[in-house]
Structures are given as structure tokens and as C-alpha cells.
C-alpha atoms as a PDB file:
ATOM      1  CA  UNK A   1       2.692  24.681  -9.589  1.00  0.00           C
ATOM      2  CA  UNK A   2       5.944  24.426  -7.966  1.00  0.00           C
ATOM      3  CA  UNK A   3       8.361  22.024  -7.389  1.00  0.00           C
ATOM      4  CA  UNK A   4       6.720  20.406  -4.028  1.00  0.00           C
ATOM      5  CA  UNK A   5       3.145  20.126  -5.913  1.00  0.00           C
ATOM      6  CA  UNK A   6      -0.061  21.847  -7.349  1.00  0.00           C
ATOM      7  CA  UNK A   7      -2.027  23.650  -5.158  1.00  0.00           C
ATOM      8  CA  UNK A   8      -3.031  22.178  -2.572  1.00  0.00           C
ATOM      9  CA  UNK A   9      -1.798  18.984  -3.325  1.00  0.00           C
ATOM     10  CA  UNK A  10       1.618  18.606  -2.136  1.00  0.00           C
ATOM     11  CA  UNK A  11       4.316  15.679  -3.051  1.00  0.00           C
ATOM     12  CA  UNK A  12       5.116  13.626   0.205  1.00  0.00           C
ATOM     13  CA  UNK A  13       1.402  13.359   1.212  1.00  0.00           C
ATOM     14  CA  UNK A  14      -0.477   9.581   1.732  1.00  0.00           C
ATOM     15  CA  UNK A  15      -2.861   9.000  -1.439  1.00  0.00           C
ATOM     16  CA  UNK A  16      -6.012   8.936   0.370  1.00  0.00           C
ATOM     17  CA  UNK A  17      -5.075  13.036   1.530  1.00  0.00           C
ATOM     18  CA  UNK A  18      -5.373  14.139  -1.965  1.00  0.00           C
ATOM     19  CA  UNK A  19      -8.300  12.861  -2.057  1.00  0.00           C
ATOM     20  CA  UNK A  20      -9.725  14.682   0.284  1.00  0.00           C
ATOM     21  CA  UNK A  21      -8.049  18.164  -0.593  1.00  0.00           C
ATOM     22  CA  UNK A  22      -9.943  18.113  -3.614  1.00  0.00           C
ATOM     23  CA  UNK A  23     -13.318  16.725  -2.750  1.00  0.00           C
ATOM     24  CA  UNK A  24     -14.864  18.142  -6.111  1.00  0.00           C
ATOM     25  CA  UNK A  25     -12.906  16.167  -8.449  1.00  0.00           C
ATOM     26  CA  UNK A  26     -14.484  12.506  -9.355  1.00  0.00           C
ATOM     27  CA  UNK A  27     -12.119   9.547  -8.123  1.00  0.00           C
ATOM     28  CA  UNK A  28     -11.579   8.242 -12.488  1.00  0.00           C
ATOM     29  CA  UNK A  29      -8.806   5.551 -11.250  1.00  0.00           C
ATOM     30  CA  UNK A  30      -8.837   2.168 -13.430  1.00  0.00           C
ATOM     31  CA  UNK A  31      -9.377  -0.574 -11.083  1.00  0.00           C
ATOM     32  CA  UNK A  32      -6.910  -2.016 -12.816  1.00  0.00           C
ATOM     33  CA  UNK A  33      -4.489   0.570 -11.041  1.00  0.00           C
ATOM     34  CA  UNK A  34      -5.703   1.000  -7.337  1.00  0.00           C
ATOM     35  CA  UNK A  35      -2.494   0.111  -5.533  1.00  0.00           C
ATOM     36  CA  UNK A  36      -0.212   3.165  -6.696  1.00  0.00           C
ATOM     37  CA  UNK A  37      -2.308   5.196  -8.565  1.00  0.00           C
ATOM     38  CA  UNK A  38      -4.879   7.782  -7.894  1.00  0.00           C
ATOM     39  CA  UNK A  39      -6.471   9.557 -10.888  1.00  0.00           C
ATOM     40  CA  UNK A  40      -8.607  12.645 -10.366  1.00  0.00           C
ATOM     41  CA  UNK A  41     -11.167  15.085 -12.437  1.00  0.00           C
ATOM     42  CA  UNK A  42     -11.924  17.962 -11.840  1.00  0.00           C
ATOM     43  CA  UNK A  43     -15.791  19.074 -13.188  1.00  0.00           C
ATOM     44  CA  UNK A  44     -14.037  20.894 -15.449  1.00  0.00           C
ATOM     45  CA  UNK A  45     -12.177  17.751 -17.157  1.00  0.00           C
ATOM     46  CA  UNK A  46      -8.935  18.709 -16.137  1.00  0.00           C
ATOM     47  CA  UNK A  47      -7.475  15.524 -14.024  1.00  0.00           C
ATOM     48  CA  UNK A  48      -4.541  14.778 -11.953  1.00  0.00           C
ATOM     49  CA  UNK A  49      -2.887  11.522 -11.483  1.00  0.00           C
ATOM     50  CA  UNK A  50      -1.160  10.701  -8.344  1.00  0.00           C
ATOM     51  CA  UNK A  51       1.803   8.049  -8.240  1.00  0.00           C
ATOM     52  CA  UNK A  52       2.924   6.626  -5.131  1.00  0.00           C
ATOM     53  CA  UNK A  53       6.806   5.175  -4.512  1.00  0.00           C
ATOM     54  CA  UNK A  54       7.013   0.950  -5.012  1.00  0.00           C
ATOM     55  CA  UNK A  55       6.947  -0.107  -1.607  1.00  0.00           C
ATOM     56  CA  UNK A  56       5.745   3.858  -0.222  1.00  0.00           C
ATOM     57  CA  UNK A  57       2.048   4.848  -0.042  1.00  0.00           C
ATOM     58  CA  UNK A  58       3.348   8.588  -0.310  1.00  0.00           C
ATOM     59  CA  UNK A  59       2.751  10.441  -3.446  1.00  0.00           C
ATOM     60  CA  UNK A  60       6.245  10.378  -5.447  1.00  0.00           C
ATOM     61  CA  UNK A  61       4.669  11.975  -8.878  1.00  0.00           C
ATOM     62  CA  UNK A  62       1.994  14.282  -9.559  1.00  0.00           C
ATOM     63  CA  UNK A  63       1.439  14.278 -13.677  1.00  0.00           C
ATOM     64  CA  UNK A  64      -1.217  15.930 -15.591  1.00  0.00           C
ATOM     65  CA  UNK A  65      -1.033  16.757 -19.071  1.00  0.00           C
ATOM     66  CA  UNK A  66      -3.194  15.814 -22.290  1.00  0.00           C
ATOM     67  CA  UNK A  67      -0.485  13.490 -23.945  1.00  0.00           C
ATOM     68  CA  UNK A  68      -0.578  14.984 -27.136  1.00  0.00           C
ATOM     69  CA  UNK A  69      -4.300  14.425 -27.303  1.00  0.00           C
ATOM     70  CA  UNK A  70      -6.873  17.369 -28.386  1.00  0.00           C
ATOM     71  CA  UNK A  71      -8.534  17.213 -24.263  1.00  0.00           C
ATOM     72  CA  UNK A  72      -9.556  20.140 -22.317  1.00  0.00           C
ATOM     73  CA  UNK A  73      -6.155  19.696 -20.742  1.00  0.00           C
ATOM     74  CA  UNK A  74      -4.763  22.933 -22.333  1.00  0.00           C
ATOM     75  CA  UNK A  75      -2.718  26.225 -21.134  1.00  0.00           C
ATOM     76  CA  UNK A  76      -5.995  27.715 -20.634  1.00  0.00           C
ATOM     77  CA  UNK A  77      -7.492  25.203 -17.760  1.00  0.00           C
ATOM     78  CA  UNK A  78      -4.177  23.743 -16.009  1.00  0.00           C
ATOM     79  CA  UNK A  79      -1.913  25.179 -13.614  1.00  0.00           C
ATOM     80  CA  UNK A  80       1.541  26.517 -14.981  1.00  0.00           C
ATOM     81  CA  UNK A  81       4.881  27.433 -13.593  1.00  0.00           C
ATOM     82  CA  UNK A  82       5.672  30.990 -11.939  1.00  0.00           C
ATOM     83  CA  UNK A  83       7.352  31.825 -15.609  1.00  0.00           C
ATOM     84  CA  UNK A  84       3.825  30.898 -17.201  1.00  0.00           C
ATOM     85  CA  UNK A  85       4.507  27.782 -18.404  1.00  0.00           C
ATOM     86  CA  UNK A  86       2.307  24.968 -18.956  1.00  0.00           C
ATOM     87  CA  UNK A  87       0.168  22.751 -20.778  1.00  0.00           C
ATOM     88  CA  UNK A  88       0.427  24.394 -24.854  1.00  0.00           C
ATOM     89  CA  UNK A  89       3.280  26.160 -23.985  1.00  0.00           C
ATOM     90  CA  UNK A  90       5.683  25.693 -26.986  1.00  0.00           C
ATOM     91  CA  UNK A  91       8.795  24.738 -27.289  1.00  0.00           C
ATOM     92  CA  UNK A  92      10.261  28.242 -27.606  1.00  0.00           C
ATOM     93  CA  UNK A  93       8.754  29.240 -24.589  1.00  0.00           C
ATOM     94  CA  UNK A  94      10.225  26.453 -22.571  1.00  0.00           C
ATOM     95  CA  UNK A  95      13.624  27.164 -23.417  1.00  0.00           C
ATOM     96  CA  UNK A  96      13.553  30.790 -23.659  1.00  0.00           C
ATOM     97  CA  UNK A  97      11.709  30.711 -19.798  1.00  0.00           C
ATOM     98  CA  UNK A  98      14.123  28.481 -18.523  1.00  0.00           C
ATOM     99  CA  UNK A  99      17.227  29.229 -20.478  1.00  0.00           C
ATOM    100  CA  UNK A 100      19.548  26.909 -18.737  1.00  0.00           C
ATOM    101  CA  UNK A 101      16.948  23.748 -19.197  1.00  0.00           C
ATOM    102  CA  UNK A 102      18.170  20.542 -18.886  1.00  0.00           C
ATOM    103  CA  UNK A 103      17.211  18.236 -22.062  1.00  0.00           C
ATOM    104  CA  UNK A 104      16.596  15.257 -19.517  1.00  0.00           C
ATOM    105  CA  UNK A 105      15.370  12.284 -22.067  1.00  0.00           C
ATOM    106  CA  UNK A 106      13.878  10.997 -24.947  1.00  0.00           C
ATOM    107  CA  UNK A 107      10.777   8.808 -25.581  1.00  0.00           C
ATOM    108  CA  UNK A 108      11.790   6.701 -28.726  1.00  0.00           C
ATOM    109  CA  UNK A 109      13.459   9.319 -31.098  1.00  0.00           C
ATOM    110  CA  UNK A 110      14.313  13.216 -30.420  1.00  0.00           C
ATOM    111  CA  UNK A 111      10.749  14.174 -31.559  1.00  0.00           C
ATOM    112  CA  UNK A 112       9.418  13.490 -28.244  1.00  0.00           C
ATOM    113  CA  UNK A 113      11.952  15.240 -25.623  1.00  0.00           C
ATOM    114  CA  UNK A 114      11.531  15.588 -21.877  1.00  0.00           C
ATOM    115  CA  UNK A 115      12.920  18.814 -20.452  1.00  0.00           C
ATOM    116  CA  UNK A 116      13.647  19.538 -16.517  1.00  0.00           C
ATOM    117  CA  UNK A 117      14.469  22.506 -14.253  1.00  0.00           C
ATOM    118  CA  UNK A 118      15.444  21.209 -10.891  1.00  0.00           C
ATOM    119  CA  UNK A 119      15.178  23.182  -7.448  1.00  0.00           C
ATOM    120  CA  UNK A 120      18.207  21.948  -6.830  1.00  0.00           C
ATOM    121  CA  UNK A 121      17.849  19.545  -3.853  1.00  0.00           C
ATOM    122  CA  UNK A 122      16.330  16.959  -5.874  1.00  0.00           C
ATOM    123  CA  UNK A 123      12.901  18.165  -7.212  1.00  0.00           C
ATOM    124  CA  UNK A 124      12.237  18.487 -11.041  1.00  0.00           C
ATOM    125  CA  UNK A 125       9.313  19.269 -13.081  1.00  0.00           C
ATOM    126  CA  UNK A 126       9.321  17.770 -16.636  1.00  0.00           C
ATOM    127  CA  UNK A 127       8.064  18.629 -19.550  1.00  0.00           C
ATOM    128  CA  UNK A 128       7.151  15.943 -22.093  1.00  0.00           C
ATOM    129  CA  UNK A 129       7.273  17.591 -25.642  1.00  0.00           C
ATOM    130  CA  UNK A 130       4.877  16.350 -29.012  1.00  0.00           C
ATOM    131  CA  UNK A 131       4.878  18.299 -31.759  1.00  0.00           C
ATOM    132  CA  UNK A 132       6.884  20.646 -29.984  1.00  0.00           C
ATOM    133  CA  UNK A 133       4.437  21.403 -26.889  1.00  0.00           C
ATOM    134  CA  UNK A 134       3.965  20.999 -23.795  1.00  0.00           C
ATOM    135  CA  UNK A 135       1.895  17.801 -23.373  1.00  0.00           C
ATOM    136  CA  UNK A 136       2.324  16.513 -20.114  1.00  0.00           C
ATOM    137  CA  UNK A 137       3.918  17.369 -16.957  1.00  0.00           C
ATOM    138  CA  UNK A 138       5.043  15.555 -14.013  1.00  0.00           C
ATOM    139  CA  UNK A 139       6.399  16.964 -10.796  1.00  0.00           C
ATOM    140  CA  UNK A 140       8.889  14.779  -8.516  1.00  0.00           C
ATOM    141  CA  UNK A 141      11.410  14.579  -6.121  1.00  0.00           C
ATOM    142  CA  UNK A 142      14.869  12.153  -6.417  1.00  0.00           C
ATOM    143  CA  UNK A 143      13.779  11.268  -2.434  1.00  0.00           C
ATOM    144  CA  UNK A 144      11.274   8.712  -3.946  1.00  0.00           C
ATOM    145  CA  UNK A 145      11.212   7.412  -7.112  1.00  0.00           C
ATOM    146  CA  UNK A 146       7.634   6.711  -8.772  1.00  0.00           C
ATOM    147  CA  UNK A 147       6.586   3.733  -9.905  1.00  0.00           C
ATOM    148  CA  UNK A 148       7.259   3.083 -13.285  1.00  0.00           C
ATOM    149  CA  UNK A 149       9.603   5.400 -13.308  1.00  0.00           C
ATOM    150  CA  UNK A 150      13.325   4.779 -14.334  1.00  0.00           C
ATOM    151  CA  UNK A 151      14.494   8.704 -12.889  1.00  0.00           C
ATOM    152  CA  UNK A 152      12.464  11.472 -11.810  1.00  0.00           C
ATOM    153  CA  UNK A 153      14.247  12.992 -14.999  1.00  0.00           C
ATOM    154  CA  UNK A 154      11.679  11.186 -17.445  1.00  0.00           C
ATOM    155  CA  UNK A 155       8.495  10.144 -17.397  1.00  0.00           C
ATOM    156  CA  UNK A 156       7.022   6.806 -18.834  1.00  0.00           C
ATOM    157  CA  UNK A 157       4.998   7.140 -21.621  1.00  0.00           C
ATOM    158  CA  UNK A 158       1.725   5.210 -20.375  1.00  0.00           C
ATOM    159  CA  UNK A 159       1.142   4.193 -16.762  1.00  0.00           C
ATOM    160  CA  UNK A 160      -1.412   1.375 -14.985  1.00  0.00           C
ATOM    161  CA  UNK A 161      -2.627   0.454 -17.765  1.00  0.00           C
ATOM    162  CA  UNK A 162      -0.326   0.412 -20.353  1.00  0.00           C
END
């Protein structure tokens, strides 16, 4: 995971080309949520969720992450950064991997933090904190904004459907 995707799946690239990098994962998208979204699983369970710009058909967001649920979407079965960091990762070992880690945003009180490290030129990857873990994360650049989203910064706390 780095700050232009996840493996082979790259930020910047049309929806349908995900797709097709990753022809073992099932297409799980709610109909509800076709224009914008692309949600993928892997056999495994562990799924990706593509989010396109408002008016761009580019992917502008690539978020994965259990959302403080008990899924198979743990440290153990989802990509993490270079410093190790992903899904489970704790609190502590955000801050002391990324010492200069920018507290970017809440989601209704300071239980629920988002954390970013930026590349510099406008990418982040955020980390959405419950309970003091790594729940979800979402990769983005400031060059498009997702949908939904208020700042690449934060992260909205339900997407298509909410």
C-alpha cells in the first residue's frame, strides 16, 4: 500500500480497470451505488471499495477496512504500509510509526479520530480509529476529491448506502 494505491490497483485509473486487475474478486457493489462506487471481494473476504470523483469516472479513493466490525478484514489478511501498518494496528503503533502524524479529523467525538501521513504533493492515507485501532483505511489524492467526501483528510463514515 502506498500512497498512489494497493497493488495493482492504482488511484487515477477508470472504474471498470480495477475491475479487471483483479478478476478473482466478486463485483459485491449495491445497485443502489453503481454510478461512483465499485465494491470488490476477494475469495478470501477481504474487499476493496473504489470511489470515483463527482463529475470524474477516475478512482479518487480506494478504502478498505472492517469499520470496527469483527470481519476477516484484519492485520493478518489486508495490505499495510511499508512501516507495517494496517488493519488492527493500534493506536500506539500509528503514532509511534509515523511520529509526526497529522490528527486530520474527528467522526462525532475524539473517540473516533482519523490520522494522515501525506507524501507531500497531495496524497494521504487515513486511518480511521475505534477503540483505538485501525479500522478502516482510505487512500487519496487532493487532485480529486471523492464523492462524499468533504477533504481527502477524512473519510465519511458510511458511503452509497448510508
Amino acid at each position: 500500500m502506498g500512497f498512489d494505491g494497493v497493488g495493482p490497483v492504482q488511484l487515477g485509473s477508470p472504474l471498470e480497470d480495477q475491475r479487471q486487475l483483479l478478476p478473482v474478486f466478486e463485483d459485491i457493489t449495491d445497485p443502489l451505488c453503481v454510478a461512483g462506487y465499485l465494491d470488490l471481494r476477494a475469495p478470501s473476504g477481504f474487499a476493496l471499495r473504489f470511489v470515483s470523483g463527482p463529475d470524474q469516472p477516475v478512482t479518487a479513493a480506494i478504502t478498505f477496512g472492517n469499520g470496527g466490525s469483527r470481519s476477516a478484514d484484519d492485520r493478518a489478511t489486508t495490505p499495510t504500509t511499508a512501516e507495517g501498518i494496517g488493519i488492527g494496528s493500534t493506536k500506539d503503533e500509528l503514532l509511534t510509526a509515523y511520529p509526526d502524524i497529522e490528527l486530520t479529523g474527528t467522526y462525532q467525538s475524539d473517540d473516533y479520530p482519523y490520522y494522515g501521513i501525506t507524501d507531500g504533493t497531495g496524497g494521504w492515507i487515513i486511518f480511521a480509529l475505534i477503540d483505538d485501532e485501525v479500522s478502516r483505511i482510505q487512500i487519496a489524492h487532493e487532485d480529486v476529491l471523492p464523492i462524499e467526501n468533504v477533504s481527502v483528510k477524512t473519510m465519511p463514515s458510511e458511503r452509497c448506502p448510508a
